[in-house]
C-alpha atoms as a PDB file:
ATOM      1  CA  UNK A   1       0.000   0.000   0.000  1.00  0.00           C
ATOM      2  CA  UNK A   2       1.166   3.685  -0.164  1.00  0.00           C
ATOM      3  CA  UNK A   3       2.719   5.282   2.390  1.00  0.00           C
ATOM      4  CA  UNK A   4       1.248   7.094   4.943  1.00  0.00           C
ATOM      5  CA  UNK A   5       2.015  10.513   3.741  1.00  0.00           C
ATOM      6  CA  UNK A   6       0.581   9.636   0.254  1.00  0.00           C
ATOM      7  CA  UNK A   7      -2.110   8.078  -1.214  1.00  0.00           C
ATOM      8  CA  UNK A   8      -3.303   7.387  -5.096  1.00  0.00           C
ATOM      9  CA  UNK A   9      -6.430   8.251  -6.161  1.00  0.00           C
ATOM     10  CA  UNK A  10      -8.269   5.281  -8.399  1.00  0.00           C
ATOM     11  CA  UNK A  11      -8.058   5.080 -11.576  1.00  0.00           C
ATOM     12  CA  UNK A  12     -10.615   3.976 -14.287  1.00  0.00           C
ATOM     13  CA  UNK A  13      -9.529   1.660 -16.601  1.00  0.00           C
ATOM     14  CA  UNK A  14     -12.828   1.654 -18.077  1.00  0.00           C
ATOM     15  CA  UNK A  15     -11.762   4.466 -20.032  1.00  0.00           C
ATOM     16  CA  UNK A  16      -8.756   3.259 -21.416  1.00  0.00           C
ATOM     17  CA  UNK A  17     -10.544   0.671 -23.640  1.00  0.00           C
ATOM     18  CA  UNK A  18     -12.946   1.304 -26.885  1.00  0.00           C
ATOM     19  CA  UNK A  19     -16.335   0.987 -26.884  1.00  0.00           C
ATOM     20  CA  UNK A  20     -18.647  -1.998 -28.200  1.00  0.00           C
ATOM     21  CA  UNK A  21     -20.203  -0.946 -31.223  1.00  0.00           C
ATOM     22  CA  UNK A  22     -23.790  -0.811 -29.605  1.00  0.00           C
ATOM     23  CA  UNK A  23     -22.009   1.444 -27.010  1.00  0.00           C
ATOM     24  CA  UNK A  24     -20.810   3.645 -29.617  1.00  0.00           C
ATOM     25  CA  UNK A  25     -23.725   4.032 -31.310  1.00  0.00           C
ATOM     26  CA  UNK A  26     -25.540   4.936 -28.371  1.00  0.00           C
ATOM     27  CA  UNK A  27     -22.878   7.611 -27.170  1.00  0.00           C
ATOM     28  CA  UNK A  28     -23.044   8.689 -31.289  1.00  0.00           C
ATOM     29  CA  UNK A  29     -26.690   9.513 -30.657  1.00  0.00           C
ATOM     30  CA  UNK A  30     -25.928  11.396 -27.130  1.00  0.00           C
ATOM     31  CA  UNK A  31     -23.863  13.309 -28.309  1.00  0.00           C
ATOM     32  CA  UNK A  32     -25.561  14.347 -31.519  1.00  0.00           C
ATOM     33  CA  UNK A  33     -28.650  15.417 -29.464  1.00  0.00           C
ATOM     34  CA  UNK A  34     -26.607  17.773 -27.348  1.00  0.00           C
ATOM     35  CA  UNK A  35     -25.836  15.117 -24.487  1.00  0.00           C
ATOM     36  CA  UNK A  36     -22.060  13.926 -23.065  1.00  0.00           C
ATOM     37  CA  UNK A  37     -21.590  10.239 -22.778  1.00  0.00           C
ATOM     38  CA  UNK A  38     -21.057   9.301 -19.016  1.00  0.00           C
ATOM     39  CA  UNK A  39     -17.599   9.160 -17.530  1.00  0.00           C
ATOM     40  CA  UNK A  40     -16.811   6.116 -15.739  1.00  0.00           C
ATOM     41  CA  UNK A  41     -15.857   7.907 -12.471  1.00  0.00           C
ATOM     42  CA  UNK A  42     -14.688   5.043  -9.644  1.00  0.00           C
ATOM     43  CA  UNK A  43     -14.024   5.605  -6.421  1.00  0.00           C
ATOM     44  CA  UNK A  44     -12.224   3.776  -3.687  1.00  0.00           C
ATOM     45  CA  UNK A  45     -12.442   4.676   0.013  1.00  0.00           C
ATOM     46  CA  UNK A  46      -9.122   4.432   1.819  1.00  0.00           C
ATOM     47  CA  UNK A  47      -7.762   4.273   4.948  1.00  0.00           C
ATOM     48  CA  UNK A  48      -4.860   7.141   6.077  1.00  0.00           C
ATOM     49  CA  UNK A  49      -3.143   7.754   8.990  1.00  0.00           C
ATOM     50  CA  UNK A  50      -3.098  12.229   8.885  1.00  0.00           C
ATOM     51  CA  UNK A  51      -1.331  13.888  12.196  1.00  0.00           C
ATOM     52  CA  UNK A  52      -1.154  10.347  14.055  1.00  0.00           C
ATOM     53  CA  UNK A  53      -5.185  10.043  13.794  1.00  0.00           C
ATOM     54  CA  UNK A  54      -6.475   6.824  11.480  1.00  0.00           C
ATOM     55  CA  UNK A  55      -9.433   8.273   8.601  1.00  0.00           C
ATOM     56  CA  UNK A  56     -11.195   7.508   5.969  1.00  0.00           C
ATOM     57  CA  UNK A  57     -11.820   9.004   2.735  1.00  0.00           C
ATOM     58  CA  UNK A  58     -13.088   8.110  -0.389  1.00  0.00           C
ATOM     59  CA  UNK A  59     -11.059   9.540  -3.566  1.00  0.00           C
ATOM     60  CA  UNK A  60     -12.688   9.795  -7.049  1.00  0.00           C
ATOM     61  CA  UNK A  61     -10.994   9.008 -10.151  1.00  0.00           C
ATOM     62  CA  UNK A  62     -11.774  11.886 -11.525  1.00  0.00           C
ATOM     63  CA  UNK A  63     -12.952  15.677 -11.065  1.00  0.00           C
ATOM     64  CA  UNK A  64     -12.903  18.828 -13.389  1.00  0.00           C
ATOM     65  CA  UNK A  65     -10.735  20.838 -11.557  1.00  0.00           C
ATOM     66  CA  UNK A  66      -8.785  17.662  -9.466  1.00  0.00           C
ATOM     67  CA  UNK A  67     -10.451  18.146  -6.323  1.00  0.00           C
ATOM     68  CA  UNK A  68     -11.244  14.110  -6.077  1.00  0.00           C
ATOM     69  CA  UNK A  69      -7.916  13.413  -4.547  1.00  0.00           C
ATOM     70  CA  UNK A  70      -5.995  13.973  -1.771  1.00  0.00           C
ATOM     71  CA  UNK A  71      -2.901  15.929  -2.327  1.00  0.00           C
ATOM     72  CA  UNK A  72       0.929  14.786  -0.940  1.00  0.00           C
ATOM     73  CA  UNK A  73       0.822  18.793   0.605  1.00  0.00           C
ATOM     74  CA  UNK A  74      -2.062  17.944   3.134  1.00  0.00           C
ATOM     75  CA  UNK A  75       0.250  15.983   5.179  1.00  0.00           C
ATOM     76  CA  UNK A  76       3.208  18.306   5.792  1.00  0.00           C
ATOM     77  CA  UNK A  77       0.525  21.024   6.405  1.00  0.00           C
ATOM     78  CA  UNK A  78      -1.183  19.036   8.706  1.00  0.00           C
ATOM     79  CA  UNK A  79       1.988  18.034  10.827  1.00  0.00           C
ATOM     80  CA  UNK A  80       2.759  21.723  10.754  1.00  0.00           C
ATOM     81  CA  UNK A  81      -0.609  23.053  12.051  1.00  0.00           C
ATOM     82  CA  UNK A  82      -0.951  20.102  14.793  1.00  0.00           C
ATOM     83  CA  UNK A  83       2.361  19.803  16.501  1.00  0.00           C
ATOM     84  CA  UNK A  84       2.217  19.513  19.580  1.00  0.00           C
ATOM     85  CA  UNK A  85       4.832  20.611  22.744  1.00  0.00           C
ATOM     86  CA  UNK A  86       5.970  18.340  25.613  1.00  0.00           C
ATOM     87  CA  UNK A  87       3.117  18.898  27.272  1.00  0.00           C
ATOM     88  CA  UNK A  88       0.729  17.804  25.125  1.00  0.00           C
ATOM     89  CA  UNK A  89      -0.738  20.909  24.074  1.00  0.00           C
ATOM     90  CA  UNK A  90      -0.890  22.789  20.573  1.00  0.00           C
ATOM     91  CA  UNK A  91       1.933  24.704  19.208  1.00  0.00           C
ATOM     92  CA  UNK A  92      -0.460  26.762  17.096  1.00  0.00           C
ATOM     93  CA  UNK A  93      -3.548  28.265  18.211  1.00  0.00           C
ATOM     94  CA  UNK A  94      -5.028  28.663  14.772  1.00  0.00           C
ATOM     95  CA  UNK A  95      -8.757  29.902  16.209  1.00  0.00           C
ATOM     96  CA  UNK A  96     -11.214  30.203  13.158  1.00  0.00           C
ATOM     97  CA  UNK A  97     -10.153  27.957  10.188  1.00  0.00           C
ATOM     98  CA  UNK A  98     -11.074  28.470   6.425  1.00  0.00           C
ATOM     99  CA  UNK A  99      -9.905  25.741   4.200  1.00  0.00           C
ATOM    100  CA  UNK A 100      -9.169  27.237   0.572  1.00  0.00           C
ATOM    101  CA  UNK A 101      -9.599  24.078  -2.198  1.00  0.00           C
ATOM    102  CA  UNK A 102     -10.639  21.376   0.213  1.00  0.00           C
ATOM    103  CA  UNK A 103     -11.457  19.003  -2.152  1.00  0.00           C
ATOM    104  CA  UNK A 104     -11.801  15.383  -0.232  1.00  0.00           C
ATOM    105  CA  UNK A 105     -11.908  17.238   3.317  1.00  0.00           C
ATOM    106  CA  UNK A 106      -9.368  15.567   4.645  1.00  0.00           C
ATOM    107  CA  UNK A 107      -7.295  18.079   6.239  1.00  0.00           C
ATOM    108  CA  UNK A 108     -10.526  19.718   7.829  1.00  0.00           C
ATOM    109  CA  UNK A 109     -11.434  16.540   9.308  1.00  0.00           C
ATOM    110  CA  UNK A 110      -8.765  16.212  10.425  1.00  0.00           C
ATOM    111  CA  UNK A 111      -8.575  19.979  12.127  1.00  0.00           C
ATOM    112  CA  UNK A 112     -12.208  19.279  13.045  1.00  0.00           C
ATOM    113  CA  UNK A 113     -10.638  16.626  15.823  1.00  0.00           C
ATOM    114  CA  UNK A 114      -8.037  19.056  16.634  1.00  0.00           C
ATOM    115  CA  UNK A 115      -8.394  21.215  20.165  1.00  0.00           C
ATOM    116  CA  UNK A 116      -5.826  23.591  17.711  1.00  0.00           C
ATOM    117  CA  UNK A 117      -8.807  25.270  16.264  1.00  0.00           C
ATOM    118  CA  UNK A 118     -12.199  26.634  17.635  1.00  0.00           C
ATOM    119  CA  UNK A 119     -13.889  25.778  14.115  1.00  0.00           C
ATOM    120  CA  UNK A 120     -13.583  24.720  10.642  1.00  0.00           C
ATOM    121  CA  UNK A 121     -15.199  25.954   7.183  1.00  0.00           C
ATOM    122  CA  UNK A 122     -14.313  24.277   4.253  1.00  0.00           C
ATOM    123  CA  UNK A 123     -14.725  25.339   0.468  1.00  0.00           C
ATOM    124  CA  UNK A 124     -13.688  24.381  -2.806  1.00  0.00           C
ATOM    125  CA  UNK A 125     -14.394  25.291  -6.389  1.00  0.00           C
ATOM    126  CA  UNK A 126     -18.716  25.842  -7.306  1.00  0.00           C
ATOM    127  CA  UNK A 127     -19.241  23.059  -9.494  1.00  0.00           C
ATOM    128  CA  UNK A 128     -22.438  22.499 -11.000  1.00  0.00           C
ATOM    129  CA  UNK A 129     -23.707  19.425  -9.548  1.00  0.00           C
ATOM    130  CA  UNK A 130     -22.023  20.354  -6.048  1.00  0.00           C
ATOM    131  CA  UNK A 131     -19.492  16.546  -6.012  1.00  0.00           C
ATOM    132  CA  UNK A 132     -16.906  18.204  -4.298  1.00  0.00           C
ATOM    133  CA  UNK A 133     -19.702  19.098  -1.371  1.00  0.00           C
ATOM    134  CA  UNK A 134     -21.040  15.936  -1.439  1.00  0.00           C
ATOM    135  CA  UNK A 135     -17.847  14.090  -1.399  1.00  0.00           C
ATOM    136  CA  UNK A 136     -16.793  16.455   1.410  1.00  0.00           C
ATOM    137  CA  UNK A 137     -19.947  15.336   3.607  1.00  0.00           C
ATOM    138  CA  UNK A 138     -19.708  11.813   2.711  1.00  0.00           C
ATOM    139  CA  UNK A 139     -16.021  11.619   4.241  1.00  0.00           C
ATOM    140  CA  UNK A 140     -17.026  13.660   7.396  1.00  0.00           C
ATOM    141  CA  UNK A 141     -19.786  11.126   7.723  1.00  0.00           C
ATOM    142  CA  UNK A 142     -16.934   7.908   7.202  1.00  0.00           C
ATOM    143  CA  UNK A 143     -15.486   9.258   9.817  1.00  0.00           C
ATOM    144  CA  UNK A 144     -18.404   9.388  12.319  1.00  0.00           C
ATOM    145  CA  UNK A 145     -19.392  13.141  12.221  1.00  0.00           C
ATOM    146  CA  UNK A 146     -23.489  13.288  11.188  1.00  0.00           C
ATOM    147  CA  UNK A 147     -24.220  15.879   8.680  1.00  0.00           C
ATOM    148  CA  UNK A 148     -25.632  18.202  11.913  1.00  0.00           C
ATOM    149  CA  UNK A 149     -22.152  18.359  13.032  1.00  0.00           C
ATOM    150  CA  UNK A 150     -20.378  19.094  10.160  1.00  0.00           C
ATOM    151  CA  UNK A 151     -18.647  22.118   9.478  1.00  0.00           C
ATOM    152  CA  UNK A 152     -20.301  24.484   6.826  1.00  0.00           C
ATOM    153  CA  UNK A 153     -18.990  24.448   3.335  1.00  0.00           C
ATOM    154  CA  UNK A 154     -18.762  27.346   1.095  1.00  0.00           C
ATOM    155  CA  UNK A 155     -18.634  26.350  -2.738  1.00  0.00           C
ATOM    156  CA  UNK A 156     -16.375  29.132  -3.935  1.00  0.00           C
ATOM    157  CA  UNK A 157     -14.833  29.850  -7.763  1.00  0.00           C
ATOM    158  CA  UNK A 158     -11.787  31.631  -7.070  1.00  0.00           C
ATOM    159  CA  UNK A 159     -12.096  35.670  -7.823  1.00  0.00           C
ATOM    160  CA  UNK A 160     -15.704  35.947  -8.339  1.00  0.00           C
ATOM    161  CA  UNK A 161     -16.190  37.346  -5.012  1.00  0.00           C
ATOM    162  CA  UNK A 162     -16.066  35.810  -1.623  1.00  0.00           C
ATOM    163  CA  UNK A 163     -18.251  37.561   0.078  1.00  0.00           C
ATOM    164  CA  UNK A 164     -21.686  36.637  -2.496  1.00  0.00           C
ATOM    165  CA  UNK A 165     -20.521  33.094  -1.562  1.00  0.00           C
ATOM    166  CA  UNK A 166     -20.256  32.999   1.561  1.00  0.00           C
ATOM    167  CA  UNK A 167     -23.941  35.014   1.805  1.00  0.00           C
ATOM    168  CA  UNK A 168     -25.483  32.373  -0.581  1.00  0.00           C
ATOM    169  CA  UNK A 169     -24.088  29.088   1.247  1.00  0.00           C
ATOM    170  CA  UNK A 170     -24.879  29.674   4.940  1.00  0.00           C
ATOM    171  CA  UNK A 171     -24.468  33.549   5.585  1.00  0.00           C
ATOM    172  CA  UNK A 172     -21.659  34.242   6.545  1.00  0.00           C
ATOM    173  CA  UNK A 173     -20.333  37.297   4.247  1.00  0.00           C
ATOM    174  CA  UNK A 174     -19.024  38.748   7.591  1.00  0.00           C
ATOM    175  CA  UNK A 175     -17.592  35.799   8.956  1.00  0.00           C
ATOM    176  CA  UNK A 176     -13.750  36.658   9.818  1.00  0.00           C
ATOM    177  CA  UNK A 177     -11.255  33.863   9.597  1.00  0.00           C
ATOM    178  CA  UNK A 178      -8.254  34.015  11.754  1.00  0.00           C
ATOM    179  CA  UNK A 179      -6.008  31.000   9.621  1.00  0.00           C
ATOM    180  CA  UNK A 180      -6.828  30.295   6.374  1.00  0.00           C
ATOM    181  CA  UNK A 181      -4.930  27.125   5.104  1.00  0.00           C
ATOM    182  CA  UNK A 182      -4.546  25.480   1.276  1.00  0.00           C
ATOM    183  CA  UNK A 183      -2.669  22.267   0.041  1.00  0.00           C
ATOM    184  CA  UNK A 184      -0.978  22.142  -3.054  1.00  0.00           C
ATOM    185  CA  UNK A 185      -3.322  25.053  -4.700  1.00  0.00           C
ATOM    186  CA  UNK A 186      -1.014  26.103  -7.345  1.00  0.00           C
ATOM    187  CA  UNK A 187      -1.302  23.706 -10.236  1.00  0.00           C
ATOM    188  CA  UNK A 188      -2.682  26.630 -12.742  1.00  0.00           C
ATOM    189  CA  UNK A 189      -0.772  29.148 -13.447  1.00  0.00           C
ATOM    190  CA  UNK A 190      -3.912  31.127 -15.493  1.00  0.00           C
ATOM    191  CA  UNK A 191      -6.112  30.931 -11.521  1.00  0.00           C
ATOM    192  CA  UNK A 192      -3.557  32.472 -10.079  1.00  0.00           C
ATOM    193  CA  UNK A 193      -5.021  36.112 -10.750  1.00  0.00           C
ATOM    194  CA  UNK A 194      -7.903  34.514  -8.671  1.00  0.00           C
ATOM    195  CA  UNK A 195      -6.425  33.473  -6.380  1.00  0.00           C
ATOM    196  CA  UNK A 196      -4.986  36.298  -4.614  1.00  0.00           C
ATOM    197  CA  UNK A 197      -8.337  38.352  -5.475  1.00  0.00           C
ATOM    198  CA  UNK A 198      -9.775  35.704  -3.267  1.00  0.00           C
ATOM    199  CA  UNK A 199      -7.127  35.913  -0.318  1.00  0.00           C
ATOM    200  CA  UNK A 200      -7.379  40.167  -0.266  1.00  0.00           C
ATOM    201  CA  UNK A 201     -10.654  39.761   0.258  1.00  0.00           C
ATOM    202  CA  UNK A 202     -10.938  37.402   2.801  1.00  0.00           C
ATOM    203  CA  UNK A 203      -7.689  39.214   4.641  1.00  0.00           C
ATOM    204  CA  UNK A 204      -7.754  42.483   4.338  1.00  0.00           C
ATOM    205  CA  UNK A 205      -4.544  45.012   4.606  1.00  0.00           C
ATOM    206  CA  UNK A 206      -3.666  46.276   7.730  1.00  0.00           C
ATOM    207  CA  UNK A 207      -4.618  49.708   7.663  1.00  0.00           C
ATOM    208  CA  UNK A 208      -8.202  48.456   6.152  1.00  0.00           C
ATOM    209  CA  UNK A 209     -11.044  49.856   8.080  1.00  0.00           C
ATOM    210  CA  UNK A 210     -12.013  46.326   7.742  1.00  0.00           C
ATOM    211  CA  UNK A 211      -9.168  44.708   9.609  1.00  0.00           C
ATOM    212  CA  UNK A 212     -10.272  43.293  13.155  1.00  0.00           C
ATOM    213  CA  UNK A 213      -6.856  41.601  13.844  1.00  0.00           C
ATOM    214  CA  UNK A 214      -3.998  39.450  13.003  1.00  0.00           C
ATOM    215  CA  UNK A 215      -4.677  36.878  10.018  1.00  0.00           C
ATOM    216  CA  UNK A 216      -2.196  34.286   8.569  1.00  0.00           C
ATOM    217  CA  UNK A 217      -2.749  32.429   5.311  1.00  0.00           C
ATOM    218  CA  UNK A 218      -0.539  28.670   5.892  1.00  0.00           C
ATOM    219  CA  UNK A 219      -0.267  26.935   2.901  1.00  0.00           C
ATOM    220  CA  UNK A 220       1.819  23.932   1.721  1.00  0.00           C
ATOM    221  CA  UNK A 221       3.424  23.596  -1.750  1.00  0.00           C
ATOM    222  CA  UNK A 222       5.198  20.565  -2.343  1.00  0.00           C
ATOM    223  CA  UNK A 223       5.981  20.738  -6.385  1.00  0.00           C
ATOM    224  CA  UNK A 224       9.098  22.497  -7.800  1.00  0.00           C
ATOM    225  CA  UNK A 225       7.592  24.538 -10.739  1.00  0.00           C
ATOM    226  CA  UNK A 226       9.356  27.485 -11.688  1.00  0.00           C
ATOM    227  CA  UNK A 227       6.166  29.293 -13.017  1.00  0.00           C
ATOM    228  CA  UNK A 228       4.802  29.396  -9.261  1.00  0.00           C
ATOM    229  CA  UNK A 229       7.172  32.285  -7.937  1.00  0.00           C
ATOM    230  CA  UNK A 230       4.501  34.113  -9.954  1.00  0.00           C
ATOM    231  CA  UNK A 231       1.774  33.521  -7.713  1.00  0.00           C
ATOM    232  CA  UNK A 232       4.635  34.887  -4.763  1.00  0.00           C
ATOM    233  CA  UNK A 233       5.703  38.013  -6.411  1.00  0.00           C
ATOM    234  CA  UNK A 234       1.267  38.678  -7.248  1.00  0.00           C
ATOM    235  CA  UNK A 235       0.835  38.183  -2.931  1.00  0.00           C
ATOM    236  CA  UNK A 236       4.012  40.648  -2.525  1.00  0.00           C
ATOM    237  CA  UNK A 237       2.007  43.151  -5.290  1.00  0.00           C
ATOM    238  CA  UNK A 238      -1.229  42.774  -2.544  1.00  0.00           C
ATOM    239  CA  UNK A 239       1.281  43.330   0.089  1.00  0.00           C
ATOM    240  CA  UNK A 240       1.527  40.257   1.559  1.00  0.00           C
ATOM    241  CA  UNK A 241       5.154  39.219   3.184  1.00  0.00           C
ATOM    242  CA  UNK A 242       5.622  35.325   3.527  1.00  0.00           C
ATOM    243  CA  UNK A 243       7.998  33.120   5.069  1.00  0.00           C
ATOM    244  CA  UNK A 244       9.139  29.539   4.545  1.00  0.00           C
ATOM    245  CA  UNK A 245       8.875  27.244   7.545  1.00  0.00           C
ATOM    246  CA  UNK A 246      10.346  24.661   6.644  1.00  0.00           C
ATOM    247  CA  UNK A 247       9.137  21.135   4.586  1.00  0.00           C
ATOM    248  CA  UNK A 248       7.224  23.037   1.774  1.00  0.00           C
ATOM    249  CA  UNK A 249       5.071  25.033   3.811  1.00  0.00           C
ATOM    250  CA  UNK A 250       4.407  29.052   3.550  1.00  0.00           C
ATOM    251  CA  UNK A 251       2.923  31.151   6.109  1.00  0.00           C
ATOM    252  CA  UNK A 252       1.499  34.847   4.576  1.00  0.00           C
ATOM    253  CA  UNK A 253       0.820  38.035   6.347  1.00  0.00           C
ATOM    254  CA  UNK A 254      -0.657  41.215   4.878  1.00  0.00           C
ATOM    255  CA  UNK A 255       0.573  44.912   5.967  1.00  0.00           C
ATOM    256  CA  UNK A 256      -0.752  47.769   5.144  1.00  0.00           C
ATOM    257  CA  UNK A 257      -1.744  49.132   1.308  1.00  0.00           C
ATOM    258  CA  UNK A 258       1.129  51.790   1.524  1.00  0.00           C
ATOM    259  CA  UNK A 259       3.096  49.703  -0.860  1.00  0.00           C
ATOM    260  CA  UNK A 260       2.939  48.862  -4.405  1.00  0.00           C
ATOM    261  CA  UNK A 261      -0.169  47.416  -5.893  1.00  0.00           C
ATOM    262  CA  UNK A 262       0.740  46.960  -9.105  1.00  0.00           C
ATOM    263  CA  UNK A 263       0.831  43.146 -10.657  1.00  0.00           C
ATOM    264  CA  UNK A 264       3.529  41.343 -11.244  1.00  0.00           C
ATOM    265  CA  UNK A 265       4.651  42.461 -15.196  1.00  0.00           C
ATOM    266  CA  UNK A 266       7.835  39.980 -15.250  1.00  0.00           C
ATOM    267  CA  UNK A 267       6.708  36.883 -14.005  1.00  0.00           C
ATOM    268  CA  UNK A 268       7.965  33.494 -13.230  1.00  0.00           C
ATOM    269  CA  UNK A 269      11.753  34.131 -14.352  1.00  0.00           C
ATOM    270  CA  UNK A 270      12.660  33.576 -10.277  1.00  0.00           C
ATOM    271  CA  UNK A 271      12.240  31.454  -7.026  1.00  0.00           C
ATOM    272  CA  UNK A 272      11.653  32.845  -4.143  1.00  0.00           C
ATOM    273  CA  UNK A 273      14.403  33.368  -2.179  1.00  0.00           C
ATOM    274  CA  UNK A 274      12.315  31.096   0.814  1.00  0.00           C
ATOM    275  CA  UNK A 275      11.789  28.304  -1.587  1.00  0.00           C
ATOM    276  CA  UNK A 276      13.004  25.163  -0.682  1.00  0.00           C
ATOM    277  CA  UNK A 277      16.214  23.455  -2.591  1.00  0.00           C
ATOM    278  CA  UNK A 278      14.862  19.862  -2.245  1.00  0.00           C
ATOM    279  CA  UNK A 279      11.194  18.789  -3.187  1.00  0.00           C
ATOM    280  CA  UNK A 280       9.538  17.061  -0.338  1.00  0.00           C
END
């Protein structure tokens, strides 16, 4: 089996093979009347050990924008936002949790049996027949929370405003997040724009009129692409300052607007300098 700190998704073979000729016919006339022929999305619940707790979770072959799977960042993240001192007690008091690009819910279920945090929201990209949500629920409920329990999830497409979200999906357009955590969110170059509309809105600068304390954005990264320094040098533009803690995981801060604004017009030509040497 995989190791602990990563897991496959399934994979459909189904797909790999043609179809009968009475199958073909039949997707021929689907998708001549407007239809799509039905993917053959499997799934396979597995067992994971996350932070020293045993879960489950089901994964899903397949999903439009890859949130089926859980990603090899969720478990450096999670070490990093549940260690523990001598004692016993967190090294991290993270208070209200929002979970950028969730996708299986792992990491929030795992937060959600954490004394590290006084609650969890999770969201992930709106897609139209709301399978990330679903899956989301389903896993919280393989793992023995009921659906009155669970945390509330916001579906949320990057940069088309936070805020209408949040109102439509349970009401909180006011809600204030003290950490807001991501694994292994920077696949697309092209959503990084998005992105970091997203994270001004939900943190905004320090001299906002909207600022009610301290916020920290945690995120892990565990890929060396050289095209992500862009998405670093477009959260220095929104003045956030980040640092590198150590086994591919970033914790941002936002100061005030006094500083450029401007995007990034050179892009991607450099690391940065916080980035580590060796992928984990």
């Amino acid at each position: 089996p995989p190791p602990d700190h990563f897991i496959d998704a399934p994979v459909s073979l189904g797909n790999f093979f043609p179809l009968e000729s009475d199958e073909e016919d039949e997707a021929d006339a689907q998708n001549e009347n407007g239809g799509v022929a039905e993917l053959d999305n499997c799934y396979e619940v597995q067992d994971v050990t996350l932070t020293g707790r045993s879960l489950k979770v089901r994964q899903y072959a397949y999903h439009s924008h890859n949130a089926n799977r859980v990603w090899p960042g969720t478990f450096n993240l999670s070490d990093y936002l549940l260690a523990r001192t001598a004692e016993d007690e967190p090294v991290h008091q993270l208070g209200s949790v929002l979970e950028l690009g969730s996708a299986t819910g792992l990491l929030a279920i795992r937060l959600h049996f954490s004394d590290a945090c006084s609650e969890v929201v999770t969201s992930d990209v709106d897609d139209e027949n709301g399978d990330v949500q679903d899956n989301v629920r389903h896993n919280f409920e393989l793992n023995g929370v009921c659906i009155d329990e669970q945390p509330l999830h916001v579906p949320h497409t990057w940069g088309t405003g936070w805020k209408q979200s949040a109102k439509l999906h349970g009401g909180i357009e006011a809600k204030h997040f003290d950490t807001i955590v991501a694994s292994d969110i920077l696949l697309y170059v092209s959503a990084y724009p998005a992105l970091v509309q997203t994270l001004e809105e939900l943190i905004p600068a320090a001299d906002s009129d909207l600022k009610q304390q301290e916020q920290q954005f945690i995120m892990s990264w565990n890929r060396r692409l050289k095209e992500s320094a862009e998405f670093f040098e477009r959260m220095e533009a929104a003045n956030f300052e980040h640092k590198h803690l150590g086994k591919c995981v970033y914790r941002f801060v936002r100061s005030s607007t006094s500083g450029s604004t401007a995007p990034p017009t050179d892009a991607g030509k450099q690391k940065p300098a916080t980035e580590p040497k060796e992928q984990r």
